[in-house]
PDB file of N, CA and C in Angstrom:
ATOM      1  N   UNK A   1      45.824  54.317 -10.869  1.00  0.00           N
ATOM      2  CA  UNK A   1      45.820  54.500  -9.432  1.00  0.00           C
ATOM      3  C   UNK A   1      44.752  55.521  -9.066  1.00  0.00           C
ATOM      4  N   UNK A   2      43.640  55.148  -7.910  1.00  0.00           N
ATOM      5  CA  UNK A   2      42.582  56.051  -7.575  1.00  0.00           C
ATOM      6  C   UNK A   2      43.273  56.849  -6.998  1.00  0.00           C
ATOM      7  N   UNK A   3      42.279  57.715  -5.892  1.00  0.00           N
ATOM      8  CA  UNK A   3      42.526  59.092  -4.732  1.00  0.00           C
ATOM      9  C   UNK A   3      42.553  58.002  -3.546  1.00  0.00           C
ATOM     10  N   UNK A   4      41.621  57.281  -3.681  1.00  0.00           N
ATOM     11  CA  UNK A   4      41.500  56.580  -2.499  1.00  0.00           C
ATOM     12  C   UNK A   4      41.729  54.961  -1.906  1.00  0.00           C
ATOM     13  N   UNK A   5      42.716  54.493  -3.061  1.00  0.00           N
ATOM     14  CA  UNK A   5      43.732  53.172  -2.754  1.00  0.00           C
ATOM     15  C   UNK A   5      44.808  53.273  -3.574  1.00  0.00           C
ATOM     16  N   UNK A   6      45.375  52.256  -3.079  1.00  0.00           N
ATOM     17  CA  UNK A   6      47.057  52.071  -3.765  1.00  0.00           C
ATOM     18  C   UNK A   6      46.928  50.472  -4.274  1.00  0.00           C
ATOM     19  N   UNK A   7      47.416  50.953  -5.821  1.00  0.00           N
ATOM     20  CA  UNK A   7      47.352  49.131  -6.605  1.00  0.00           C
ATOM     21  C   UNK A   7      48.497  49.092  -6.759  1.00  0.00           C
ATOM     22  N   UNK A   8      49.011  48.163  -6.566  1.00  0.00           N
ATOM     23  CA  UNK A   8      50.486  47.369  -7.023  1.00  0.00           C
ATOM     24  C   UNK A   8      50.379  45.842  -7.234  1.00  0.00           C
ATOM     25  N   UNK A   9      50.884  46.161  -8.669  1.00  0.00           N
ATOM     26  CA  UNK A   9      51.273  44.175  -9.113  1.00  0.00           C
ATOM     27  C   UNK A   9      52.198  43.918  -9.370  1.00  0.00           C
ATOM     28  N   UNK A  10      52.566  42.982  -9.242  1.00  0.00           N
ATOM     29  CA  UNK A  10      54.072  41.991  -9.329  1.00  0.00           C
ATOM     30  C   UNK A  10      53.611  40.787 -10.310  1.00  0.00           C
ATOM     31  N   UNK A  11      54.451  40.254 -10.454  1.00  0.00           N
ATOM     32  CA  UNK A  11      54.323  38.920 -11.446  1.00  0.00           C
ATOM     33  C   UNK A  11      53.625  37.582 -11.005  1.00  0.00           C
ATOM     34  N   UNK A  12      53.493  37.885  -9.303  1.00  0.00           N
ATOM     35  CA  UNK A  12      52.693  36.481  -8.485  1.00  0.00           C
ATOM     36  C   UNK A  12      51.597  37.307  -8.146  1.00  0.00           C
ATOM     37  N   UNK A  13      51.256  38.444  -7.848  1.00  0.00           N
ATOM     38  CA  UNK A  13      50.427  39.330  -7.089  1.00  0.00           C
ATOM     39  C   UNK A  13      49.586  40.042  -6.988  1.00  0.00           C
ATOM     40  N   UNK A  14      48.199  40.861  -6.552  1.00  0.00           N
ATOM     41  CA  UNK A  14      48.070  42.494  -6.603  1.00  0.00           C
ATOM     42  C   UNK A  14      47.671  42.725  -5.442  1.00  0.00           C
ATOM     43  N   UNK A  15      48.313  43.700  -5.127  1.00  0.00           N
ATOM     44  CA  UNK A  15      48.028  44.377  -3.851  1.00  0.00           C
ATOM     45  C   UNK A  15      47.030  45.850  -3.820  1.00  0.00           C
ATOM     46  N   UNK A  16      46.417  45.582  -3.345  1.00  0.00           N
ATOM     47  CA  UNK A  16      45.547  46.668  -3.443  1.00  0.00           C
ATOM     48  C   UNK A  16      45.319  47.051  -1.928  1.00  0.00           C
ATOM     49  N   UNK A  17      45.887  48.629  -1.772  1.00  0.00           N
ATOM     50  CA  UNK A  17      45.455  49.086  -0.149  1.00  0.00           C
ATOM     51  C   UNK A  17      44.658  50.111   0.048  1.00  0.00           C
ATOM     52  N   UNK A  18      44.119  49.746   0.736  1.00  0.00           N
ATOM     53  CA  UNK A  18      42.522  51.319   1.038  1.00  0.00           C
ATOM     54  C   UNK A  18      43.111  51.943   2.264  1.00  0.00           C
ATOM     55  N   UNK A  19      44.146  53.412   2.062  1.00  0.00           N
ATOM     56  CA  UNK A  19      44.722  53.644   3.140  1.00  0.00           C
ATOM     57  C   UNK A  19      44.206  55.202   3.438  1.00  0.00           C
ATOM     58  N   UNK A  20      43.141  55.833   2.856  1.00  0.00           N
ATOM     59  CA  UNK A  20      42.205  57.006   3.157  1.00  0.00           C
ATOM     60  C   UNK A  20      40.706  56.559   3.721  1.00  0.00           C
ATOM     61  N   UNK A  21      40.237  55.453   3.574  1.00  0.00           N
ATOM     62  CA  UNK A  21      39.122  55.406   3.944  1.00  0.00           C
ATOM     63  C   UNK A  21      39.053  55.731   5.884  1.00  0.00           C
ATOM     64  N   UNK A  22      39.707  55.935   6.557  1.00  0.00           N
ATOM     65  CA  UNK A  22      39.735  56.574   8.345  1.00  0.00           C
ATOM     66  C   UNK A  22      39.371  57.875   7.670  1.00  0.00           C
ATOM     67  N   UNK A  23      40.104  58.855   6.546  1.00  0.00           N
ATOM     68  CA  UNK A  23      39.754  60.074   6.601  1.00  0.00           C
ATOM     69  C   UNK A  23      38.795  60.261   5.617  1.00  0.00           C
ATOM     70  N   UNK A  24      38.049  59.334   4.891  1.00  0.00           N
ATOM     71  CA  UNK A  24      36.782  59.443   4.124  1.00  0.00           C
ATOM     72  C   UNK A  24      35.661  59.456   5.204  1.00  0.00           C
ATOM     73  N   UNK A  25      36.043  58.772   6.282  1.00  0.00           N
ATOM     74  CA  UNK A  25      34.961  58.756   7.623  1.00  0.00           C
ATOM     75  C   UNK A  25      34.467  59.418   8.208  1.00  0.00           C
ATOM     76  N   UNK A  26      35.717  60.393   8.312  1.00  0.00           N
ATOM     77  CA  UNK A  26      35.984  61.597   9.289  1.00  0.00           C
ATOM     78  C   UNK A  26      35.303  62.931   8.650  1.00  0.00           C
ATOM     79  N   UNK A  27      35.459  62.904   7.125  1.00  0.00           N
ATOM     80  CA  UNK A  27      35.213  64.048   6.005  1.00  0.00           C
ATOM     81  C   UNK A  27      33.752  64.240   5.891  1.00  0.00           C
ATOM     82  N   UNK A  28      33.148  62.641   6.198  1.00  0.00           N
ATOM     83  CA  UNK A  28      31.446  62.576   5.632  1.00  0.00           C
ATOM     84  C   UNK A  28      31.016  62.745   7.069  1.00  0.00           C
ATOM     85  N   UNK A  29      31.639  62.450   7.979  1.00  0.00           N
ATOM     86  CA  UNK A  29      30.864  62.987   9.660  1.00  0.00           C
ATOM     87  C   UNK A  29      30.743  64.549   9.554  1.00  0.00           C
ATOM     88  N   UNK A  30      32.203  64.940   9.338  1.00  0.00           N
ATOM     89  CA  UNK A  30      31.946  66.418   9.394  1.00  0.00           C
ATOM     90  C   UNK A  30      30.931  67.357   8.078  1.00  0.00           C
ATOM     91  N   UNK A  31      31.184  66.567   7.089  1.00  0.00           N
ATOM     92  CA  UNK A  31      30.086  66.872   6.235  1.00  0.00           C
ATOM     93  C   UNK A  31      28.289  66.662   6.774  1.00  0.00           C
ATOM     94  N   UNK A  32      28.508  66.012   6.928  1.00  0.00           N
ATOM     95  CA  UNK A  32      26.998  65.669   7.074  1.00  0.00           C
ATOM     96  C   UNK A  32      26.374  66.377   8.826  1.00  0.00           C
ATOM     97  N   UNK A  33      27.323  66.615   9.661  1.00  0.00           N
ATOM     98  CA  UNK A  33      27.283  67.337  10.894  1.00  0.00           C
ATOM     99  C   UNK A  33      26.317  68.430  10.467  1.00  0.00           C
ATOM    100  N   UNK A  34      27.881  69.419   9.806  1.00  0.00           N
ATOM    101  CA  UNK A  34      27.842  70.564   9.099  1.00  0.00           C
ATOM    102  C   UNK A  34      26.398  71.159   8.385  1.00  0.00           C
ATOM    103  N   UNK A  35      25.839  70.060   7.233  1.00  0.00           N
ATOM    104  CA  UNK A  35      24.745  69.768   6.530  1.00  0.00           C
ATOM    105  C   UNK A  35      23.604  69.931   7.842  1.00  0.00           C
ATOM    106  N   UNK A  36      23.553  68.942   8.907  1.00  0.00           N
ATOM    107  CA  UNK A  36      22.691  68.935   9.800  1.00  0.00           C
ATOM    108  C   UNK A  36      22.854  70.372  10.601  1.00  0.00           C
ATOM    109  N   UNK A  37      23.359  70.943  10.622  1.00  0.00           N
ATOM    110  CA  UNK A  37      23.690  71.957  11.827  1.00  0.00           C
ATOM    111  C   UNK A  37      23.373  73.572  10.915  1.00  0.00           C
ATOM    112  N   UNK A  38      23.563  73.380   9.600  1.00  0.00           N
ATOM    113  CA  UNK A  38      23.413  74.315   9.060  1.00  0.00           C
ATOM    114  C   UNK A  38      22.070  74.824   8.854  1.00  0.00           C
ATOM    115  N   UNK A  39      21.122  74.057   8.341  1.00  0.00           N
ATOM    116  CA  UNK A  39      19.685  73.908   8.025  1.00  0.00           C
ATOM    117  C   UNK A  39      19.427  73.878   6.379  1.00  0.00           C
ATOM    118  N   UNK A  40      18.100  74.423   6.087  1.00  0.00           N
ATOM    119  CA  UNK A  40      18.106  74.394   4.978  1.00  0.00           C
ATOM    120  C   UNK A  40      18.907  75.591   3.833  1.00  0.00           C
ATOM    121  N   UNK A  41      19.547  76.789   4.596  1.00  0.00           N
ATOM    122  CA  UNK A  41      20.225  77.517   4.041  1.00  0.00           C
ATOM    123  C   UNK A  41      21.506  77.268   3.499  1.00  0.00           C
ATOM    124  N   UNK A  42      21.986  75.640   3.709  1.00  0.00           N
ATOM    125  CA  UNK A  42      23.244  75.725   3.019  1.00  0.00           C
ATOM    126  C   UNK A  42      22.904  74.224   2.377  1.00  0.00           C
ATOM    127  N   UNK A  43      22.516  74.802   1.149  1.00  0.00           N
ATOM    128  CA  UNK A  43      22.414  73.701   0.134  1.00  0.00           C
ATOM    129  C   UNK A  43      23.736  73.305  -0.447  1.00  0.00           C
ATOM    130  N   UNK A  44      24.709  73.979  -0.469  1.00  0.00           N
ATOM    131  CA  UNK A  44      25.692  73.361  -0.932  1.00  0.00           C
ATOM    132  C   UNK A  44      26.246  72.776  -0.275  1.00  0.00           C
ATOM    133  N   UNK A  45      26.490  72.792   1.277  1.00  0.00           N
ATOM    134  CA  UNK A  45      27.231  71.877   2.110  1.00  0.00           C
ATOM    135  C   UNK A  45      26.763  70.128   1.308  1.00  0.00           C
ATOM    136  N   UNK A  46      25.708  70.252   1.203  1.00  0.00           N
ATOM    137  CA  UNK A  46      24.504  68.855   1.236  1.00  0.00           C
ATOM    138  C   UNK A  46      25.485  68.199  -0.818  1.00  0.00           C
ATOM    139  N   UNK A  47      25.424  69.414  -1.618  1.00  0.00           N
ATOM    140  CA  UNK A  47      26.023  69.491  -2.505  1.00  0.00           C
ATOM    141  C   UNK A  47      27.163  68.767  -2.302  1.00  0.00           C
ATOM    142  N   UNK A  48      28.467  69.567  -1.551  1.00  0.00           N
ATOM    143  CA  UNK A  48      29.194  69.357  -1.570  1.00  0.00           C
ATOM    144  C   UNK A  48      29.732  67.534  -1.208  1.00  0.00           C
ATOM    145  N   UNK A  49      28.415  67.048   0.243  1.00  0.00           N
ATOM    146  CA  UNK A  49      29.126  66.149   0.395  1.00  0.00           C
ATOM    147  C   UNK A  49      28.580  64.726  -0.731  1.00  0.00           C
ATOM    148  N   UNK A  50      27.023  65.333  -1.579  1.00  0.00           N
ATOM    149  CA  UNK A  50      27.110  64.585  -2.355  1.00  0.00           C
ATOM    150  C   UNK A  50      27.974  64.235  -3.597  1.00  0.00           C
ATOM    151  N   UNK A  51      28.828  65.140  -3.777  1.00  0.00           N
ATOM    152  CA  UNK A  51      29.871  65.340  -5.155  1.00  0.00           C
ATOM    153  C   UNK A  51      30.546  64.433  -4.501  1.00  0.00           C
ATOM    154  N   UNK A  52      31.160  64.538  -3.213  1.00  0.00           N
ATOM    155  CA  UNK A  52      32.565  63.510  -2.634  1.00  0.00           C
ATOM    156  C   UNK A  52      31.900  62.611  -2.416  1.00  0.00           C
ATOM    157  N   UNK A  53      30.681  61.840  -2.075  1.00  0.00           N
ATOM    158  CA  UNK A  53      30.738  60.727  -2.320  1.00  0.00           C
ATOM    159  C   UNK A  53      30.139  59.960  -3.260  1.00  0.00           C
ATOM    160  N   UNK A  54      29.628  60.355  -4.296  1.00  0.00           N
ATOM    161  CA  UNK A  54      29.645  59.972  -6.123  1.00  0.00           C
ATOM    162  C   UNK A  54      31.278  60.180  -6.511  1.00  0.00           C
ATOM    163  N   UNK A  55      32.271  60.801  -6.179  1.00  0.00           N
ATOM    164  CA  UNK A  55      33.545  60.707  -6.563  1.00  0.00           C
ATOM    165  C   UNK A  55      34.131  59.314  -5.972  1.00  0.00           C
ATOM    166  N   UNK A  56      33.887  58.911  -4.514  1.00  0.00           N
ATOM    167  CA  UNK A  56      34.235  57.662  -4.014  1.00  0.00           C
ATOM    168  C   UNK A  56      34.048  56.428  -4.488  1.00  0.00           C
ATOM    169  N   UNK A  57      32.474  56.764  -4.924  1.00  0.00           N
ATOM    170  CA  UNK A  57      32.117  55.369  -5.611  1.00  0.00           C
ATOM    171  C   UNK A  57      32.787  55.217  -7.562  1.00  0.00           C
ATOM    172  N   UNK A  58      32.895  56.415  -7.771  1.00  0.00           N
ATOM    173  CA  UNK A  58      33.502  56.320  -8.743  1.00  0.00           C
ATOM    174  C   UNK A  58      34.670  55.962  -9.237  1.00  0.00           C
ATOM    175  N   UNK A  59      35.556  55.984  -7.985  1.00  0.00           N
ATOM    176  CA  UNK A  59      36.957  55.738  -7.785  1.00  0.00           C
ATOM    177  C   UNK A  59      36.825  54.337  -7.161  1.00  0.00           C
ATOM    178  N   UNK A  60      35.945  53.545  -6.654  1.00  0.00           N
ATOM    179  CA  UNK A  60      36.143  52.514  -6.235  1.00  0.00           C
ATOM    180  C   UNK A  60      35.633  51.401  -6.831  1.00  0.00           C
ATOM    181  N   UNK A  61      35.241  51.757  -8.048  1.00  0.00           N
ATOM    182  CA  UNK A  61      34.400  50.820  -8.892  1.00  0.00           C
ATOM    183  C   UNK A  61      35.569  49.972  -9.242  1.00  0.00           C
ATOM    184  N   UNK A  62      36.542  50.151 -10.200  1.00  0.00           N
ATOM    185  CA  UNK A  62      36.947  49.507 -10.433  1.00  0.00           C
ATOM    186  C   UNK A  62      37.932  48.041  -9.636  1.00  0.00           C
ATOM    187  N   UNK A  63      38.477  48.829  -8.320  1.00  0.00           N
ATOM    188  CA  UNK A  63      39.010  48.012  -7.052  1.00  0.00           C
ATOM    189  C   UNK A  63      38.032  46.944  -6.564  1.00  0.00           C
ATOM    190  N   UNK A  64      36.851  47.211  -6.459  1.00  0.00           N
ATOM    191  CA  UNK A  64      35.863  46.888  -5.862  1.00  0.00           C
ATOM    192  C   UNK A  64      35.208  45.619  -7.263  1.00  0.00           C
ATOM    193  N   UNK A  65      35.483  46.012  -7.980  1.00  0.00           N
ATOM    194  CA  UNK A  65      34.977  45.154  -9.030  1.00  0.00           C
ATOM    195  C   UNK A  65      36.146  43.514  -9.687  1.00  0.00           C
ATOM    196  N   UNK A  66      36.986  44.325  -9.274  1.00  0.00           N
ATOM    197  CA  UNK A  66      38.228  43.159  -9.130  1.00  0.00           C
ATOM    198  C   UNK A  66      38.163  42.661  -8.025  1.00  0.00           C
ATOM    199  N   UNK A  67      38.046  42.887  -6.818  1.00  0.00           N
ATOM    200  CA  UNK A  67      37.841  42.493  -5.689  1.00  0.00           C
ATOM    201  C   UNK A  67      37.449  41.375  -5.432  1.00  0.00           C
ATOM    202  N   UNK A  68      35.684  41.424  -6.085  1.00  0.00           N
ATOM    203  CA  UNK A  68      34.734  40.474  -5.975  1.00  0.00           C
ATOM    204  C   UNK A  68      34.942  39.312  -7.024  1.00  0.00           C
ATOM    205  N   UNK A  69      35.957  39.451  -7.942  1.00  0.00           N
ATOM    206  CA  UNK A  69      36.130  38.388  -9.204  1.00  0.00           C
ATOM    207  C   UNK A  69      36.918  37.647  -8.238  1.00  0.00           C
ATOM    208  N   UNK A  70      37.799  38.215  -7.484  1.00  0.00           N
ATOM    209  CA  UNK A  70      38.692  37.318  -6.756  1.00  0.00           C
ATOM    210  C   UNK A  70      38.057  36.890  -5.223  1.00  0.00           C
ATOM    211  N   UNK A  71      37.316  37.290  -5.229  1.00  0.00           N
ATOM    212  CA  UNK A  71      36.679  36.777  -4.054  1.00  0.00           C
ATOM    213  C   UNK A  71      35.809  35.577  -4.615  1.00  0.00           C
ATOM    214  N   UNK A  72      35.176  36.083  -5.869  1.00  0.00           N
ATOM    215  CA  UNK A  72      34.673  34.743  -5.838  1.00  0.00           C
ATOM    216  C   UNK A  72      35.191  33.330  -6.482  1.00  0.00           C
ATOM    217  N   UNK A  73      36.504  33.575  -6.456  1.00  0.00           N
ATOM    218  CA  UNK A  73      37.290  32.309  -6.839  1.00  0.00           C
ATOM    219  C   UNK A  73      38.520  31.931  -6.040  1.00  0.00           C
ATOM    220  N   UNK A  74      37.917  32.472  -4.699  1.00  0.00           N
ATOM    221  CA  UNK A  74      38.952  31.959  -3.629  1.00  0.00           C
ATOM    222  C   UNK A  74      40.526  32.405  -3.401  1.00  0.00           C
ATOM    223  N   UNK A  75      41.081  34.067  -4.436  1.00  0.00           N
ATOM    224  CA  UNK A  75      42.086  34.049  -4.535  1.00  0.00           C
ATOM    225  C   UNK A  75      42.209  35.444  -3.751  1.00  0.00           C
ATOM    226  N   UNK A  76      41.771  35.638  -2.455  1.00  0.00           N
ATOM    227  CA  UNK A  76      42.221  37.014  -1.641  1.00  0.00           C
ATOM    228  C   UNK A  76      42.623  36.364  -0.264  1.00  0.00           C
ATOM    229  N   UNK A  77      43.429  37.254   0.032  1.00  0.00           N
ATOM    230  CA  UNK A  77      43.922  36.954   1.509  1.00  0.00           C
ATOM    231  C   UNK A  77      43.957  38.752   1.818  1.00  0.00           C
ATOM    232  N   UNK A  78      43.131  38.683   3.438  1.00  0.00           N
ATOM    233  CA  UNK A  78      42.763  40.261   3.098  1.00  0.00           C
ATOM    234  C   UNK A  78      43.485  40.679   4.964  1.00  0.00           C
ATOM    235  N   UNK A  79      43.646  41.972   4.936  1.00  0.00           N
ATOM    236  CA  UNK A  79      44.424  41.992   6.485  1.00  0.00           C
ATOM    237  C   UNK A  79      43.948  43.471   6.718  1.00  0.00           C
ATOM    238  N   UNK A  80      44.420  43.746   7.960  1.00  0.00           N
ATOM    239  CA  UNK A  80      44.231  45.257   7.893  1.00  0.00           C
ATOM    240  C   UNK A  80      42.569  45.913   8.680  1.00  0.00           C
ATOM    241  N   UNK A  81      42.515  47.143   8.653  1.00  0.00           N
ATOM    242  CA  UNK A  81      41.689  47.453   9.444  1.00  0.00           C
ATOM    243  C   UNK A  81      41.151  48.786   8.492  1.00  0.00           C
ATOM    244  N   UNK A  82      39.838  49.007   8.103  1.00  0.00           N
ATOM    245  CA  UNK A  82      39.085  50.078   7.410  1.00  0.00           C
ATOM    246  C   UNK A  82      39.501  51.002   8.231  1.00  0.00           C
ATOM    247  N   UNK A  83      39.322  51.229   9.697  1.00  0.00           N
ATOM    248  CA  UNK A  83      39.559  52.370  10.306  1.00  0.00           C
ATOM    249  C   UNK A  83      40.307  53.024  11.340  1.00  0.00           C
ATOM    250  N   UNK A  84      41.918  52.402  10.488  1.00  0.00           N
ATOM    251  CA  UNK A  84      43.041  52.528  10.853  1.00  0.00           C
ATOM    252  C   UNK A  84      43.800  53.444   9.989  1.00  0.00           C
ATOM    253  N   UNK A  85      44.308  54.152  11.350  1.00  0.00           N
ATOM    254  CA  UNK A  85      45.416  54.616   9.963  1.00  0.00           C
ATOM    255  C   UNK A  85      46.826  53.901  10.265  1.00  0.00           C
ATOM    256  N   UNK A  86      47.049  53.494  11.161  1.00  0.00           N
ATOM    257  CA  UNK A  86      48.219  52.895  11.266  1.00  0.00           C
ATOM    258  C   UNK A  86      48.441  51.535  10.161  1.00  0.00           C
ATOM    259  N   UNK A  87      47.363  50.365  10.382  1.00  0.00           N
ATOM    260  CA  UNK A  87      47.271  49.375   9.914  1.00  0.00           C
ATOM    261  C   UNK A  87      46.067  49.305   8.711  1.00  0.00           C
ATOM    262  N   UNK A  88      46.251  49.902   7.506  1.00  0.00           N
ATOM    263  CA  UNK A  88      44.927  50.048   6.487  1.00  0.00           C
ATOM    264  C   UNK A  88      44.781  48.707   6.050  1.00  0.00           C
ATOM    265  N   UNK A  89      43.538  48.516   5.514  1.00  0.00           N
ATOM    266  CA  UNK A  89      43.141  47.452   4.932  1.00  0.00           C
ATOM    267  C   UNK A  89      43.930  47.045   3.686  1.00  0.00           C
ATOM    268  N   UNK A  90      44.126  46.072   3.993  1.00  0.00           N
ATOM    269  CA  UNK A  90      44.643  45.885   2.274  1.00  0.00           C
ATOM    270  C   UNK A  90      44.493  44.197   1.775  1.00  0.00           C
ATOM    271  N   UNK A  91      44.020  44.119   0.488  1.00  0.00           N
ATOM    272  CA  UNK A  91      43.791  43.175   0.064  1.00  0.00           C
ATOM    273  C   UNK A  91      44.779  42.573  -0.884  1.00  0.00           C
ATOM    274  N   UNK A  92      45.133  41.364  -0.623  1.00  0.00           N
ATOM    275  CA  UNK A  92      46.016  40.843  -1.508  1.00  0.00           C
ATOM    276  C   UNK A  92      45.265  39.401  -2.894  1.00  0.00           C
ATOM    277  N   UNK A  93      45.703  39.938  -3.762  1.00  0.00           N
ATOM    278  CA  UNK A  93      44.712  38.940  -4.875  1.00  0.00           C
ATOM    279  C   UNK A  93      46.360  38.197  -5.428  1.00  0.00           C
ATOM    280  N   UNK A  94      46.070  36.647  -5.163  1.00  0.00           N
ATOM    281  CA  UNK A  94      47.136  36.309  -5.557  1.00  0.00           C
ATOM    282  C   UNK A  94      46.247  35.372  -7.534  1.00  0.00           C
ATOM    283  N   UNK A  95      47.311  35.754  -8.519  1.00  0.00           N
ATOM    284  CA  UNK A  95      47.189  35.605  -9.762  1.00  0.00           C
ATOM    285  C   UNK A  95      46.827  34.278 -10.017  1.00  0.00           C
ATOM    286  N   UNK A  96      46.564  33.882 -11.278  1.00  0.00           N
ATOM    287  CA  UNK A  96      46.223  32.385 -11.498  1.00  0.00           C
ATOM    288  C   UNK A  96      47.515  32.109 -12.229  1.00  0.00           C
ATOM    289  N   UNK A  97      48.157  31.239 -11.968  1.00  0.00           N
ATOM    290  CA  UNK A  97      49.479  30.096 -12.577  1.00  0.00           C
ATOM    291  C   UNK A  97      48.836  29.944 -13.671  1.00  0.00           C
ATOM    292  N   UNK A  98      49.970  30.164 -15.038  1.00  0.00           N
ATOM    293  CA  UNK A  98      49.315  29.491 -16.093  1.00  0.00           C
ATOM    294  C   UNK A  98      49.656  27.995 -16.187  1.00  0.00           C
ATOM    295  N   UNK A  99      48.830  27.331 -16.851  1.00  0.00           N
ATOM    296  CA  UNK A  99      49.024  25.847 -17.160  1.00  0.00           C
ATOM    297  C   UNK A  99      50.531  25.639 -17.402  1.00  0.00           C
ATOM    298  N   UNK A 100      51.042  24.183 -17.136  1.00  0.00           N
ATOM    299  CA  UNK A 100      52.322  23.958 -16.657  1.00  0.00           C
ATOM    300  C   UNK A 100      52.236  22.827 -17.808  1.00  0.00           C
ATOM    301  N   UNK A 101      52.993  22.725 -19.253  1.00  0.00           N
ATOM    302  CA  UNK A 101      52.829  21.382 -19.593  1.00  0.00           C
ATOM    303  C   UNK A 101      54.193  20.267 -19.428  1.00  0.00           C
TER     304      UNK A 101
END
């Protein structure tokens, strides 16, 4: 389980929900504000917001990489809203049936 989704599988299922990305939005506005407003004297702000988002992509590789296997074989049904917090995105990957003889 990442920082920044929730996986759950069942025996028909996986559910995967991206329910921080509204406040990953909010974190890199104010980061990057901050960065802009500061000047060149605060190199670490610039630091800082590059660490959090090399941590994002790092945490999303793997979601993101299952994602697209099931996307490209027709098995997601996807709902939800990136920049909600009420209603988060969430993707549902339904499994492959094994052969029936």
């Amino acid at each position: 389980m990442g920082l920044f989704y929730k996986r759950v599988e069942t025996d028909r299922e996986i559910i995967i929900t991206y329910s921080c990305w509204p406040s990953l939005y909010v974190a890199l506005a104010v980061g990057f504000g901050a960065g802009l407003f500061a000047g060149r004297g605060a190199v670490w702000i610039w630091g800082a917001v590059f660490a959090f988002v090399l941590g994002f992509l790092v945490d999303m590789w793997k979601p993101t990489r299952e994602l697209k296997r099931a996307m490209n074989s027709g098995r997601v049904t996807v709902s939800g809203s990136k920049y909600s917090f009420s209603n988060p995105f969430t993707a549902v990957i339904t499994k492959k049936s094994p052969p029936q003889f």
